[in-house]
PDB file of N, CA and C in Angstrom:
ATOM      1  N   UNK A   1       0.853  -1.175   0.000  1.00  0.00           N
ATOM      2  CA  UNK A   1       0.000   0.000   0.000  1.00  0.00           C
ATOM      3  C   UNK A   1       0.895   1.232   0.000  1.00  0.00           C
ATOM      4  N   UNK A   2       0.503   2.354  -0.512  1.00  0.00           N
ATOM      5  CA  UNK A   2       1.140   3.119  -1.089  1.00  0.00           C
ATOM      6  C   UNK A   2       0.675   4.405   0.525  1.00  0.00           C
ATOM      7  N   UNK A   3       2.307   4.482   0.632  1.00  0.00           N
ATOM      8  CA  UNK A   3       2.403   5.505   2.105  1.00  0.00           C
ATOM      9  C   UNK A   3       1.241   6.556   1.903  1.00  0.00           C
ATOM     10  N   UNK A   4       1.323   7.235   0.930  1.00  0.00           N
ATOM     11  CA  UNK A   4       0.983   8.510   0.650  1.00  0.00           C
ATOM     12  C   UNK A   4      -0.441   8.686   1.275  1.00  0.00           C
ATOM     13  N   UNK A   5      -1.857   7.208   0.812  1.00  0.00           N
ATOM     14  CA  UNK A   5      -2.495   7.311   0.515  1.00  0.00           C
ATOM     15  C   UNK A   5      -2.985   6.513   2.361  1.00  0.00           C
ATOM     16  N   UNK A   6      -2.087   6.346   3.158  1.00  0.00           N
ATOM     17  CA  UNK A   6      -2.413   6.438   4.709  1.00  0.00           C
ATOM     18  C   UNK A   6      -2.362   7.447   5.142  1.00  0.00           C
ATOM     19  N   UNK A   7      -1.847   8.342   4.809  1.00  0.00           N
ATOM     20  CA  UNK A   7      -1.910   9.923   5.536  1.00  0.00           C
ATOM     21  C   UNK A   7      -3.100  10.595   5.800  1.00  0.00           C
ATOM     22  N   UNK A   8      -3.144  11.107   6.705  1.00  0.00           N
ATOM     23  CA  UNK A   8      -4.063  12.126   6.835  1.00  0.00           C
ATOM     24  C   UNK A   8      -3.632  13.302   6.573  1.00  0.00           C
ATOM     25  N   UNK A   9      -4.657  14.214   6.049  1.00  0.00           N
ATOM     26  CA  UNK A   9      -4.457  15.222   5.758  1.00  0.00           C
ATOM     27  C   UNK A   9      -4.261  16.771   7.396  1.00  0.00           C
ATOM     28  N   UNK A  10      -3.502  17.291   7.089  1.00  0.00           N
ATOM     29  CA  UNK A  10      -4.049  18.276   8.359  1.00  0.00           C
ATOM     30  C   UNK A  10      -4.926  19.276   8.377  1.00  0.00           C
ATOM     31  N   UNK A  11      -5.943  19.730   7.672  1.00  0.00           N
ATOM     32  CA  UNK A  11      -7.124  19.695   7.317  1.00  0.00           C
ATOM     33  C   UNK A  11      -7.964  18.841   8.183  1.00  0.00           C
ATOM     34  N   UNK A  12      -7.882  17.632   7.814  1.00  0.00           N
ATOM     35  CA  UNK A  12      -8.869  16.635   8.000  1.00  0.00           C
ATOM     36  C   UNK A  12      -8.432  16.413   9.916  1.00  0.00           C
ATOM     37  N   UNK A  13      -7.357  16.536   9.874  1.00  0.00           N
ATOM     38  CA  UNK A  13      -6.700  16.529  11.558  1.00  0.00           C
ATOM     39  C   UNK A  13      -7.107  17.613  12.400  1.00  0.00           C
ATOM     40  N   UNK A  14      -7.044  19.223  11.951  1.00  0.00           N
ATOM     41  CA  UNK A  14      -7.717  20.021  12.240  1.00  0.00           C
ATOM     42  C   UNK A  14      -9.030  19.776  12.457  1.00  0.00           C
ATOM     43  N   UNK A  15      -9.833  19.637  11.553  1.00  0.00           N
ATOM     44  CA  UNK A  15     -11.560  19.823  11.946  1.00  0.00           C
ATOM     45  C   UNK A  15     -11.470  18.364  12.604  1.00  0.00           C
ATOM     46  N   UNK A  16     -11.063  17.454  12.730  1.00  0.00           N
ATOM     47  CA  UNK A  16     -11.141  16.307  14.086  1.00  0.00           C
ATOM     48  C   UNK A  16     -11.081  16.505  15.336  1.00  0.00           C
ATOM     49  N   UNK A  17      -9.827  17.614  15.321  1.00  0.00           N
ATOM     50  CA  UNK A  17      -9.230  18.243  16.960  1.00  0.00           C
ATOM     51  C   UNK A  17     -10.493  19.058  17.101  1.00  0.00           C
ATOM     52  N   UNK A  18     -11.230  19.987  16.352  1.00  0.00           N
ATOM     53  CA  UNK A  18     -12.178  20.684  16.367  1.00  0.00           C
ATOM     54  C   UNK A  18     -14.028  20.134  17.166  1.00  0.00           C
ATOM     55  N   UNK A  19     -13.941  19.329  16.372  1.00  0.00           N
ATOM     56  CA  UNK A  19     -15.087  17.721  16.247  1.00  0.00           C
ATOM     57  C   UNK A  19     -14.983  17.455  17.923  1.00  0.00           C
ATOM     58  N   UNK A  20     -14.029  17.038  18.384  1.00  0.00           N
ATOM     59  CA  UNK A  20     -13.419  16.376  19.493  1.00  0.00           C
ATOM     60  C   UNK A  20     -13.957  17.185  20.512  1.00  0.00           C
ATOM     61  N   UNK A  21     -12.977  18.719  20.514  1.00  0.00           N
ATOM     62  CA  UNK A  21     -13.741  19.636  21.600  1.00  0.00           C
ATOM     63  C   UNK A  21     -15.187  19.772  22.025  1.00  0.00           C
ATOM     64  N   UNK A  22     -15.660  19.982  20.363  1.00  0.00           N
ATOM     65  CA  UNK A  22     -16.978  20.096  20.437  1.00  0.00           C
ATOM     66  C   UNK A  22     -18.063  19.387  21.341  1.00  0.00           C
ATOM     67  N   UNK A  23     -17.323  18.008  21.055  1.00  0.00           N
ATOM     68  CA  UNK A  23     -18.309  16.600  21.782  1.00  0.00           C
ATOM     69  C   UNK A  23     -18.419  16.589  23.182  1.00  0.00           C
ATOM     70  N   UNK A  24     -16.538  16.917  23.413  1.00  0.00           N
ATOM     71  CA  UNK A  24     -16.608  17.113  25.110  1.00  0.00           C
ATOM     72  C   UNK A  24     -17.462  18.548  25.435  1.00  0.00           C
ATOM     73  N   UNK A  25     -17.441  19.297  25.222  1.00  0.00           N
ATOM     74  CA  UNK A  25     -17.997  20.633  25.747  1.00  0.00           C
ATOM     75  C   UNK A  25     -19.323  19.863  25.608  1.00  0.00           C
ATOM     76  N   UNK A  26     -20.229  19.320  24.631  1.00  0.00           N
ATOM     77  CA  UNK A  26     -21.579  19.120  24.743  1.00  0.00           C
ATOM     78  C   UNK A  26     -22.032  17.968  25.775  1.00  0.00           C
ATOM     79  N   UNK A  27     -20.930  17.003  26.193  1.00  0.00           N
ATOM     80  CA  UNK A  27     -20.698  15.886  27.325  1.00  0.00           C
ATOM     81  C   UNK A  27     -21.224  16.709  28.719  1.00  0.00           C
ATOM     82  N   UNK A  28     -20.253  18.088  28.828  1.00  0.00           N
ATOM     83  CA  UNK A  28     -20.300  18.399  30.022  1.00  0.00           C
ATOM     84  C   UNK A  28     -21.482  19.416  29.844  1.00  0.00           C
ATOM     85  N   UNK A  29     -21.739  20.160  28.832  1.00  0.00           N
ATOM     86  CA  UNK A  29     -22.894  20.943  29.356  1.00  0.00           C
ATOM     87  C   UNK A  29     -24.116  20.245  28.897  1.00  0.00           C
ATOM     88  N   UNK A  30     -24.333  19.205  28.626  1.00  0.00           N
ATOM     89  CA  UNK A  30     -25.773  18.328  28.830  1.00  0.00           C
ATOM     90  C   UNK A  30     -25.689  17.420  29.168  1.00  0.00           C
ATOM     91  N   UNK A  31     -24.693  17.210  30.767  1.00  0.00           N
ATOM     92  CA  UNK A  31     -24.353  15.917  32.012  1.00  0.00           C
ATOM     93  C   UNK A  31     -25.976  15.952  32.672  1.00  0.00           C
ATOM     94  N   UNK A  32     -26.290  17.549  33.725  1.00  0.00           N
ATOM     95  CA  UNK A  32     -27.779  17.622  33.656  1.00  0.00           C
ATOM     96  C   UNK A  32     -28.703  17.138  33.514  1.00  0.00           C
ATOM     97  N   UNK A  33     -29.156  17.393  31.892  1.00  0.00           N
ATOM     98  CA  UNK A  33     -30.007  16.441  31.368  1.00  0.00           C
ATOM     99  C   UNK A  33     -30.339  14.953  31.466  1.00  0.00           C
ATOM    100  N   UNK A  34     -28.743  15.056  31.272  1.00  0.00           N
ATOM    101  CA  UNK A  34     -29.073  12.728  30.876  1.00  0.00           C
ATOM    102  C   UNK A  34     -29.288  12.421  32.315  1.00  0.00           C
ATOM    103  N   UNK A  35     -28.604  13.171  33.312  1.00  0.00           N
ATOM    104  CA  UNK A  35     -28.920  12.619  34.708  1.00  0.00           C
ATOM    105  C   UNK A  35     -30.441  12.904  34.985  1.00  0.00           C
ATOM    106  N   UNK A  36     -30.547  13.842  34.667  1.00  0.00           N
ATOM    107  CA  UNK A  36     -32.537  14.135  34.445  1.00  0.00           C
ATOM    108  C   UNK A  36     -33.399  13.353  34.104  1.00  0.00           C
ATOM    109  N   UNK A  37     -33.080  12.766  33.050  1.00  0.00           N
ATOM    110  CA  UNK A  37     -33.616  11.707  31.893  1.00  0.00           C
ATOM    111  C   UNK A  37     -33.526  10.124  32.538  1.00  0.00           C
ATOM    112  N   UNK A  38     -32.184   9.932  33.034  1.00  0.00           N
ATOM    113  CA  UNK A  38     -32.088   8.369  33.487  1.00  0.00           C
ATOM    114  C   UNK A  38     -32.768   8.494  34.906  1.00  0.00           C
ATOM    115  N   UNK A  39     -33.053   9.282  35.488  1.00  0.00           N
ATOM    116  CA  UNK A  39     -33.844   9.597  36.402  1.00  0.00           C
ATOM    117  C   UNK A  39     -35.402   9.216  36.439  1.00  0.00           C
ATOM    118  N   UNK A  40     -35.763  10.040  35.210  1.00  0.00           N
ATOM    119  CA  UNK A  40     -37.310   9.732  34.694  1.00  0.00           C
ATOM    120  C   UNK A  40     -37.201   8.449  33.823  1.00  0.00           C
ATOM    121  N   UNK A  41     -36.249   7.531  33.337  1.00  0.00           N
ATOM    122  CA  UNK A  41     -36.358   6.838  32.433  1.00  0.00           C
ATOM    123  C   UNK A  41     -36.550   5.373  33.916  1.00  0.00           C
ATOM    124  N   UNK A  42     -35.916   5.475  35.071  1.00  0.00           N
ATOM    125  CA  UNK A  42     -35.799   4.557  35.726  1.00  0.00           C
ATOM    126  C   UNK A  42     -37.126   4.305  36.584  1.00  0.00           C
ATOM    127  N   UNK A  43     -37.900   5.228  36.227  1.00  0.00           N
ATOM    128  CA  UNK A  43     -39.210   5.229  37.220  1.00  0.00           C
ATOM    129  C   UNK A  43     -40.323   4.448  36.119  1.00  0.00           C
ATOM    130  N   UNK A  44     -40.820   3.601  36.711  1.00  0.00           N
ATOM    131  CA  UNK A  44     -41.517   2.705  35.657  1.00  0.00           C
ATOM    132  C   UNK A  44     -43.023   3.157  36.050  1.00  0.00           C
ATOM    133  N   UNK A  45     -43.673   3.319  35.197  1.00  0.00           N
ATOM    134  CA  UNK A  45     -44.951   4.100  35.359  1.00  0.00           C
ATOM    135  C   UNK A  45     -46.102   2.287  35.785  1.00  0.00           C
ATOM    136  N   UNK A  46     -46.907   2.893  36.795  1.00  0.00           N
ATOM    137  CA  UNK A  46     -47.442   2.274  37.186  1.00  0.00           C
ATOM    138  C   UNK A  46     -49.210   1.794  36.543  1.00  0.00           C
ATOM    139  N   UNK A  47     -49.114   0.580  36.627  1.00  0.00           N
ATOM    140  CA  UNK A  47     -49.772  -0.030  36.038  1.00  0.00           C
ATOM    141  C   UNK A  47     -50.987  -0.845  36.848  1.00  0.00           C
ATOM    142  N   UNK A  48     -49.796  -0.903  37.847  1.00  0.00           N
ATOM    143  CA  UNK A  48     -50.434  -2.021  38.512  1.00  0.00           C
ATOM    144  C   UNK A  48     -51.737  -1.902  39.091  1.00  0.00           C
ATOM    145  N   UNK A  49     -52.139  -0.629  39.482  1.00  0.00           N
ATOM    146  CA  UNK A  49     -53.295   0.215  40.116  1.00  0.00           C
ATOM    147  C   UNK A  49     -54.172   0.235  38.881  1.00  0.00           C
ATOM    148  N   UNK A  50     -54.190   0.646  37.706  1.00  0.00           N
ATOM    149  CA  UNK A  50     -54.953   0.109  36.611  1.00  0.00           C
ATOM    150  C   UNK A  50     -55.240  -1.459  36.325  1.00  0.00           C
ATOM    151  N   UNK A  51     -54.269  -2.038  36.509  1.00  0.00           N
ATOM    152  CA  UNK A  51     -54.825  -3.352  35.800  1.00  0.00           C
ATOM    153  C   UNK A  51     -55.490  -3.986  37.093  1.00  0.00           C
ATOM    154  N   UNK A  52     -55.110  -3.730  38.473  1.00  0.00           N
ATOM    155  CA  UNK A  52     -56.143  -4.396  39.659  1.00  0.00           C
ATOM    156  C   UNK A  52     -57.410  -3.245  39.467  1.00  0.00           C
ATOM    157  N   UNK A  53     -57.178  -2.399  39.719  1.00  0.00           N
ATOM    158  CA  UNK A  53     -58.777  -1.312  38.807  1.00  0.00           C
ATOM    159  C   UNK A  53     -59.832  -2.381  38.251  1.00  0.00           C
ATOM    160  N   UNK A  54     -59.278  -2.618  37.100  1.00  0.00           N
ATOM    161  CA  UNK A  54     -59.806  -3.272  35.616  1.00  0.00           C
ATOM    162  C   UNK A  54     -60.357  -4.989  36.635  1.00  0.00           C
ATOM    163  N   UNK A  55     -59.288  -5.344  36.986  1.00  0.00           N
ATOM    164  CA  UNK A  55     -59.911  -7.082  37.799  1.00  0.00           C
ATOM    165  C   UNK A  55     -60.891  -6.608  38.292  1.00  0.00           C
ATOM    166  N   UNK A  56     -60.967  -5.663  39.545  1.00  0.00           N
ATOM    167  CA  UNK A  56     -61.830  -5.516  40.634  1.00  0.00           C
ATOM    168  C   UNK A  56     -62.959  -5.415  39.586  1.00  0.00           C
ATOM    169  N   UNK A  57     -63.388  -4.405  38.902  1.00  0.00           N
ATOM    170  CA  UNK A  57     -64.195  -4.141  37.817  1.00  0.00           C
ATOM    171  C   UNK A  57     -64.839  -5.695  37.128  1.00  0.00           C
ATOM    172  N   UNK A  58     -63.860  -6.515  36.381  1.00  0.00           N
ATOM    173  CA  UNK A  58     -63.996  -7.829  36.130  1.00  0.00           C
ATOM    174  C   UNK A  58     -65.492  -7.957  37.413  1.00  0.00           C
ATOM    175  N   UNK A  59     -64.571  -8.569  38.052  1.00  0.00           N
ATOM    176  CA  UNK A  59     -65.342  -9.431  39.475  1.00  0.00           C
ATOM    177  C   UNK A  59     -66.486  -8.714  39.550  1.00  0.00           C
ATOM    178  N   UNK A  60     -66.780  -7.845  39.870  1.00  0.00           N
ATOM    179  CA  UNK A  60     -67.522  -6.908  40.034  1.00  0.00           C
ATOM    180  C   UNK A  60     -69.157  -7.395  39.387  1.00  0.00           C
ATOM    181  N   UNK A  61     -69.114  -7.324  38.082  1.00  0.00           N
ATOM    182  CA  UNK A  61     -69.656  -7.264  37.058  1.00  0.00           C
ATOM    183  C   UNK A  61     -69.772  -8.773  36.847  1.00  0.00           C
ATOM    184  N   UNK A  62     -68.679  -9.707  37.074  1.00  0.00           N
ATOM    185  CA  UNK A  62     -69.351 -11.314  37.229  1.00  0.00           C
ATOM    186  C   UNK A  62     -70.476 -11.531  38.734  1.00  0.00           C
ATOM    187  N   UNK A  63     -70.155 -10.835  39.363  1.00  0.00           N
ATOM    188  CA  UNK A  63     -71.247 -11.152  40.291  1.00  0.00           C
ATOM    189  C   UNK A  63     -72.727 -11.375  39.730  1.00  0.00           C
ATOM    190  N   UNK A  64     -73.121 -10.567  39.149  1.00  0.00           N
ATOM    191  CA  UNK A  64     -74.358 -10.558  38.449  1.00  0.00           C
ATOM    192  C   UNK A  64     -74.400 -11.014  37.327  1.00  0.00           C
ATOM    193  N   UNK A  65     -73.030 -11.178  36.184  1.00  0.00           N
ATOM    194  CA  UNK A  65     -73.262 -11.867  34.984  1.00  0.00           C
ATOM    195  C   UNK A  65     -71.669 -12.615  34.966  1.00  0.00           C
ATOM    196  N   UNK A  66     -71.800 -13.640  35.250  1.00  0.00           N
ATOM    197  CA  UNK A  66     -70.723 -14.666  35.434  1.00  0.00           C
ATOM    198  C   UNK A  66     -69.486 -15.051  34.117  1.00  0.00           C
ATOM    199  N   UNK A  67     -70.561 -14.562  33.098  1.00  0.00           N
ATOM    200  CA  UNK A  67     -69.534 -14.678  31.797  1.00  0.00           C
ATOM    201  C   UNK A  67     -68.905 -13.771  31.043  1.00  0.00           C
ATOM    202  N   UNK A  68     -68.897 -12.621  31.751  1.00  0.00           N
ATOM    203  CA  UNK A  68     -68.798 -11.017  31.701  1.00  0.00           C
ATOM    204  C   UNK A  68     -67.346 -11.173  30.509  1.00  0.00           C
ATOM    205  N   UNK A  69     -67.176 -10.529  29.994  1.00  0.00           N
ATOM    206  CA  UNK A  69     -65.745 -10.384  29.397  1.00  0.00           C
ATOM    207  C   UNK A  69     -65.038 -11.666  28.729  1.00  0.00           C
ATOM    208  N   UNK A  70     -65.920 -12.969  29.309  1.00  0.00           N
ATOM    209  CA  UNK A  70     -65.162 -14.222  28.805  1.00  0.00           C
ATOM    210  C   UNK A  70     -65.716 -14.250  27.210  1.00  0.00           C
ATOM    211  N   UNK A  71     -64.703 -15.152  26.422  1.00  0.00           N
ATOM    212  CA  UNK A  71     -64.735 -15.219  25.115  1.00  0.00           C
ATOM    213  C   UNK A  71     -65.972 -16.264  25.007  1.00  0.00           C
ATOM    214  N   UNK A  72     -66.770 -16.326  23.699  1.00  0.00           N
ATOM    215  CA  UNK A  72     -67.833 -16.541  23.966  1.00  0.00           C
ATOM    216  C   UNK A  72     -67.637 -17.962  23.020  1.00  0.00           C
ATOM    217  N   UNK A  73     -68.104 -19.503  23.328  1.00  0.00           N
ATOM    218  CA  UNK A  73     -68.299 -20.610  22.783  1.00  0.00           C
ATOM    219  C   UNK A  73     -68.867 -20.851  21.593  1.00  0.00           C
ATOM    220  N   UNK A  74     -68.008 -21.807  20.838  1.00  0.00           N
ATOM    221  CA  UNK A  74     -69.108 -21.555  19.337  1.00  0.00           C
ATOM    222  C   UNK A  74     -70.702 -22.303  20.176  1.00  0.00           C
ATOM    223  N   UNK A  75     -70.675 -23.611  20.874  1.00  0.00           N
ATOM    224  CA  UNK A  75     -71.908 -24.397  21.521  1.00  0.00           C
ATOM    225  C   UNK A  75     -72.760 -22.904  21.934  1.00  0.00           C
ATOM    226  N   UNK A  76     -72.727 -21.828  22.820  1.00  0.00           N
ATOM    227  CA  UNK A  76     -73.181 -21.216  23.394  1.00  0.00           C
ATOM    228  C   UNK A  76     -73.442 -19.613  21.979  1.00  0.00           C
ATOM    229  N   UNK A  77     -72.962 -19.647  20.873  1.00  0.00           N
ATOM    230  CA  UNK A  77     -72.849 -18.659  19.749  1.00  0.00           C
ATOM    231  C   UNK A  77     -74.020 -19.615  18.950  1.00  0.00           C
ATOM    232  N   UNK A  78     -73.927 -20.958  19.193  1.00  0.00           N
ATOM    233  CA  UNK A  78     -75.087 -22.083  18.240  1.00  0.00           C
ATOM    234  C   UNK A  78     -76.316 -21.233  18.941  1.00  0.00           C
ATOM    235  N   UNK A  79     -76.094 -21.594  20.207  1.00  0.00           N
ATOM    236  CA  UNK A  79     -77.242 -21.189  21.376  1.00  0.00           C
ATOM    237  C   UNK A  79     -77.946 -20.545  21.132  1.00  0.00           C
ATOM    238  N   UNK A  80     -77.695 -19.252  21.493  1.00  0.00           N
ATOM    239  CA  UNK A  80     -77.888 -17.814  21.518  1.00  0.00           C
ATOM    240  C   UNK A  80     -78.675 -17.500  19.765  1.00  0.00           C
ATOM    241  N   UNK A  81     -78.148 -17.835  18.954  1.00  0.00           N
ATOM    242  CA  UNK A  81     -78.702 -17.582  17.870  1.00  0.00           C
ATOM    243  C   UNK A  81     -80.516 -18.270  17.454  1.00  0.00           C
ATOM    244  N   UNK A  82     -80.290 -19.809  18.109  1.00  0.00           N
ATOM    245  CA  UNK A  82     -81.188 -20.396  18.037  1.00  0.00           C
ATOM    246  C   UNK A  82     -82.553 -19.829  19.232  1.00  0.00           C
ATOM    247  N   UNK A  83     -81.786 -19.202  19.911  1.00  0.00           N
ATOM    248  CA  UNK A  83     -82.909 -18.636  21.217  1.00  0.00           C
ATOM    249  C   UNK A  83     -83.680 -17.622  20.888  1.00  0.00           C
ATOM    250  N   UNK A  84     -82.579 -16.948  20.186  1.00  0.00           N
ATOM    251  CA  UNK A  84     -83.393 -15.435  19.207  1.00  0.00           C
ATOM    252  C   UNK A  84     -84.208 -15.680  18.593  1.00  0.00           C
ATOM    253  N   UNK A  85     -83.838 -16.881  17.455  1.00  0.00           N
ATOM    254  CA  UNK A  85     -84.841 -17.071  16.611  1.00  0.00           C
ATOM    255  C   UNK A  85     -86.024 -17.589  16.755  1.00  0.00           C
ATOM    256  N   UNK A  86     -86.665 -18.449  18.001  1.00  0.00           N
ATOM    257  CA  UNK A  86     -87.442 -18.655  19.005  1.00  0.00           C
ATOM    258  C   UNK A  86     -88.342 -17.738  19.189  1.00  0.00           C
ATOM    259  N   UNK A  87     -87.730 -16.253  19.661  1.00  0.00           N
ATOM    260  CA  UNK A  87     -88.229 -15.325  20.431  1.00  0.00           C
ATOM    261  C   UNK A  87     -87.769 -15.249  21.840  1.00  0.00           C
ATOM    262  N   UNK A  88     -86.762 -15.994  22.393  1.00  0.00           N
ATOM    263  CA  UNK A  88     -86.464 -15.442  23.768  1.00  0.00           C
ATOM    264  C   UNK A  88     -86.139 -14.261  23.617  1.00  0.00           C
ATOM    265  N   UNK A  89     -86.696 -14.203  25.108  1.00  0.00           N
ATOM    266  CA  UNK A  89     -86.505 -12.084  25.173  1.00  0.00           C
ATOM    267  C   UNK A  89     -84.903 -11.988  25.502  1.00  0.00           C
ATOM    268  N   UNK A  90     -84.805 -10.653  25.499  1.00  0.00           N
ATOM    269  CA  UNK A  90     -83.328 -10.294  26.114  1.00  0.00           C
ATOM    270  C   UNK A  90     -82.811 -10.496  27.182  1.00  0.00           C
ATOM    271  N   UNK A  91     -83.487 -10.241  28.374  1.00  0.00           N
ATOM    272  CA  UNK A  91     -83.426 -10.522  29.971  1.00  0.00           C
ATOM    273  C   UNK A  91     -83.293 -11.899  30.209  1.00  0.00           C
ATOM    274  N   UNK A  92     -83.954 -12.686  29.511  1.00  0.00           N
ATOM    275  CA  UNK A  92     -83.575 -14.159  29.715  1.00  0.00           C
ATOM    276  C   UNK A  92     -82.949 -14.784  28.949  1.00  0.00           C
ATOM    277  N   UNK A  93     -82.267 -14.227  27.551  1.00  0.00           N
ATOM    278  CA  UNK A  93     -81.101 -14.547  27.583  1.00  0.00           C
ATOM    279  C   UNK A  93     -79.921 -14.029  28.107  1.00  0.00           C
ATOM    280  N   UNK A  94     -79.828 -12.850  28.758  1.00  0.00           N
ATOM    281  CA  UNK A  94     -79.054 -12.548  29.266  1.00  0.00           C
ATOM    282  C   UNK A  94     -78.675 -13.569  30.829  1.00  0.00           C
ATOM    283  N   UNK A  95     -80.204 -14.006  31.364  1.00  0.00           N
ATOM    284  CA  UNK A  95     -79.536 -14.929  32.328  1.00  0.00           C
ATOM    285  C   UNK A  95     -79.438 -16.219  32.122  1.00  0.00           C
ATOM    286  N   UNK A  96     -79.617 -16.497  30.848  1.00  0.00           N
ATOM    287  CA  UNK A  96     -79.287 -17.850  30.829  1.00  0.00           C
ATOM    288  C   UNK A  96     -77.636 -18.475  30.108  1.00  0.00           C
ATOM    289  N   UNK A  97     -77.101 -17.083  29.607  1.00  0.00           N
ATOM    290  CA  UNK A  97     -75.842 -17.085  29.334  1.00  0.00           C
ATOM    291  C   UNK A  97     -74.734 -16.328  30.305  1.00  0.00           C
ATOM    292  N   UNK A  98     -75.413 -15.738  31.233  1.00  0.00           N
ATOM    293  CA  UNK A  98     -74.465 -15.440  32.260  1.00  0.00           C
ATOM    294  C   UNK A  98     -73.532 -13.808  31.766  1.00  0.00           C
ATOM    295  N   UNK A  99     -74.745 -13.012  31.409  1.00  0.00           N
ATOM    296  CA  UNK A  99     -73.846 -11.804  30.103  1.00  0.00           C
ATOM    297  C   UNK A  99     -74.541 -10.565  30.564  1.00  0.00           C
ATOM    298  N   UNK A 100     -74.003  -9.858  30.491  1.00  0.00           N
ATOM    299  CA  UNK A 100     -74.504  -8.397  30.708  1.00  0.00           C
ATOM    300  C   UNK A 100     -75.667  -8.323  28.875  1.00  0.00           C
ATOM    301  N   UNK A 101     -76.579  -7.639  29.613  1.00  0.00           N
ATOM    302  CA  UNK A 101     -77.762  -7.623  28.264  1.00  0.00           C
ATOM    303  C   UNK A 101     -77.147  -6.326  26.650  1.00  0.00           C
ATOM    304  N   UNK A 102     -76.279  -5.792  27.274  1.00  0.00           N
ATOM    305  CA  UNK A 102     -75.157  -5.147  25.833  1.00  0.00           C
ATOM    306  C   UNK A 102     -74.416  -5.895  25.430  1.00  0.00           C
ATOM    307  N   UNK A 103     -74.144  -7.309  26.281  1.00  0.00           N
ATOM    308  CA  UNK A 103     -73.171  -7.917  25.456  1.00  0.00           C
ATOM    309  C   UNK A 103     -73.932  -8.858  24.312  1.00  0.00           C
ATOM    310  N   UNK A 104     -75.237  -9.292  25.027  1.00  0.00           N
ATOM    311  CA  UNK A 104     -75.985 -10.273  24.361  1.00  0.00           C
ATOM    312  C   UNK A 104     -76.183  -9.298  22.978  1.00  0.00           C
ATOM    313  N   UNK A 105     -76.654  -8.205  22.991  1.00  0.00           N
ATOM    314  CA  UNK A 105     -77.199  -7.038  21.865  1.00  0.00           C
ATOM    315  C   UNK A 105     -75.978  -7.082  21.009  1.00  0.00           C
ATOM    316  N   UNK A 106     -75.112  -6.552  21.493  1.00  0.00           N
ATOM    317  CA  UNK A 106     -73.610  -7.004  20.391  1.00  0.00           C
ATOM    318  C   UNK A 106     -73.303  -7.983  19.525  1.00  0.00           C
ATOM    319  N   UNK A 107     -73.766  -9.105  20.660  1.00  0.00           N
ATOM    320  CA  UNK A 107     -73.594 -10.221  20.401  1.00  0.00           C
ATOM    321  C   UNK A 107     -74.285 -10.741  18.495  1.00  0.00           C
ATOM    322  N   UNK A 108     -75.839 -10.164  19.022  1.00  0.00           N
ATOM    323  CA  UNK A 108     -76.611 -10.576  18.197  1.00  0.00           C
ATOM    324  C   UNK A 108     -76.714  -9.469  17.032  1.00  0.00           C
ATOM    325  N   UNK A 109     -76.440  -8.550  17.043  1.00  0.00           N
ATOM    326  CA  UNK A 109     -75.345  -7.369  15.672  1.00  0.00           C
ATOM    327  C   UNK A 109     -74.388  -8.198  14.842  1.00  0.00           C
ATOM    328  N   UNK A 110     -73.576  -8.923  15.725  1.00  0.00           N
ATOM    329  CA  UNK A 110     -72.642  -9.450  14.834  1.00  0.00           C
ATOM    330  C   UNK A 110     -73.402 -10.490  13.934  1.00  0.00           C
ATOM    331  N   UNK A 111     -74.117 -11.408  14.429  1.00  0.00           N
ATOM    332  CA  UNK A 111     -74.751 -12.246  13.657  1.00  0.00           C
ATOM    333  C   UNK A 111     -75.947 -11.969  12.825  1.00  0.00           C
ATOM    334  N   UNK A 112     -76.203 -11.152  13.284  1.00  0.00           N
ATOM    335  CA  UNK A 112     -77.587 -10.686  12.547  1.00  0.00           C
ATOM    336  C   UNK A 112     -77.908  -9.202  11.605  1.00  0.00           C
ATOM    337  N   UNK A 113     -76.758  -8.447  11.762  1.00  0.00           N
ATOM    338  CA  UNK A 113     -77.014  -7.241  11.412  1.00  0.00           C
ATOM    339  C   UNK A 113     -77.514  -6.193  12.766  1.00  0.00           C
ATOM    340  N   UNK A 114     -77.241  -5.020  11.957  1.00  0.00           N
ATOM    341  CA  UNK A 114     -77.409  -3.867  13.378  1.00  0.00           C
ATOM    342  C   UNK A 114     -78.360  -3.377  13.232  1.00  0.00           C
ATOM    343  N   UNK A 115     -79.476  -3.794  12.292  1.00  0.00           N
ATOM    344  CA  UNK A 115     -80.652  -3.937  12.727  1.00  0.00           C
ATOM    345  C   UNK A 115     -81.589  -4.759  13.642  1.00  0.00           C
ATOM    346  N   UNK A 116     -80.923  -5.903  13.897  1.00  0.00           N
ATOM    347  CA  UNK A 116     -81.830  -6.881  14.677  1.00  0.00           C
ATOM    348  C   UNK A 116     -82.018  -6.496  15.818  1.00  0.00           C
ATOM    349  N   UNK A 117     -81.960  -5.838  16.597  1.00  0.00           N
ATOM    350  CA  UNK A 117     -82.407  -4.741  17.956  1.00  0.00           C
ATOM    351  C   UNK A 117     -82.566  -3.578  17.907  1.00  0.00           C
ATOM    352  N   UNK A 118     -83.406  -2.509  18.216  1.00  0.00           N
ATOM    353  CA  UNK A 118     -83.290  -0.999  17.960  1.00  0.00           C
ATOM    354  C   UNK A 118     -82.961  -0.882  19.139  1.00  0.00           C
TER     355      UNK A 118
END
């Protein structure tokens, strides 16, 4: 390899020495900050008070409809469709599936169109 073409230029050595200062001066006058930052970055935002919120809520709401939030069975989606078409009212399907009576109404939107309840 040809010497010449390892050299640096002093130009290129200059604005490096330049570069260099720069970085340290911005090290020390935004130390501050990052200590600011790893400060707020180490505090983990709390959740936990929301997501026991949300259970208590759960429970809550199974007291009176036991299947509250649970994913719903195709056997019990057979069900429900066949009950409608019957004429069971809402209130009793709502207790015979264990559901809050908006979920049953949802329920029966999806299968039926968002007309099938006003």
């Amino acid at each position: 390899i040809n010497r010449k073409a390892l050299e640096v230029s002093p130009d290129a050595l200059a604005i490096d020495e330049v570069l260099n200062q720069a970085s340290q001066q911005a090290v020390v006058e935004y130390a501050p900050l990052r200590e600011q930052l790893r400060g707020e970055l180490s505090k983990k935002p709390s959740t936990e008070k929301k997501s026991s919120k949300w259970h208590e809520n759960i429970a809550k709401m199974r007291q009176t409809h036991p299947n509250a939030f649970r994913p719903w069975t195709k056997e019990h989606d057979d069900e429900l469709k066949q009950d409608f078409r019957s004429g069971v009212g809402l209130e009793e399907l709502s207790k015979k599936f264990g559901r809050h009576p908006g979920s049953i109404i949802v329920r029966l939107k999806k299968h039926f169109g968002d007309d099938v309840i006003a």
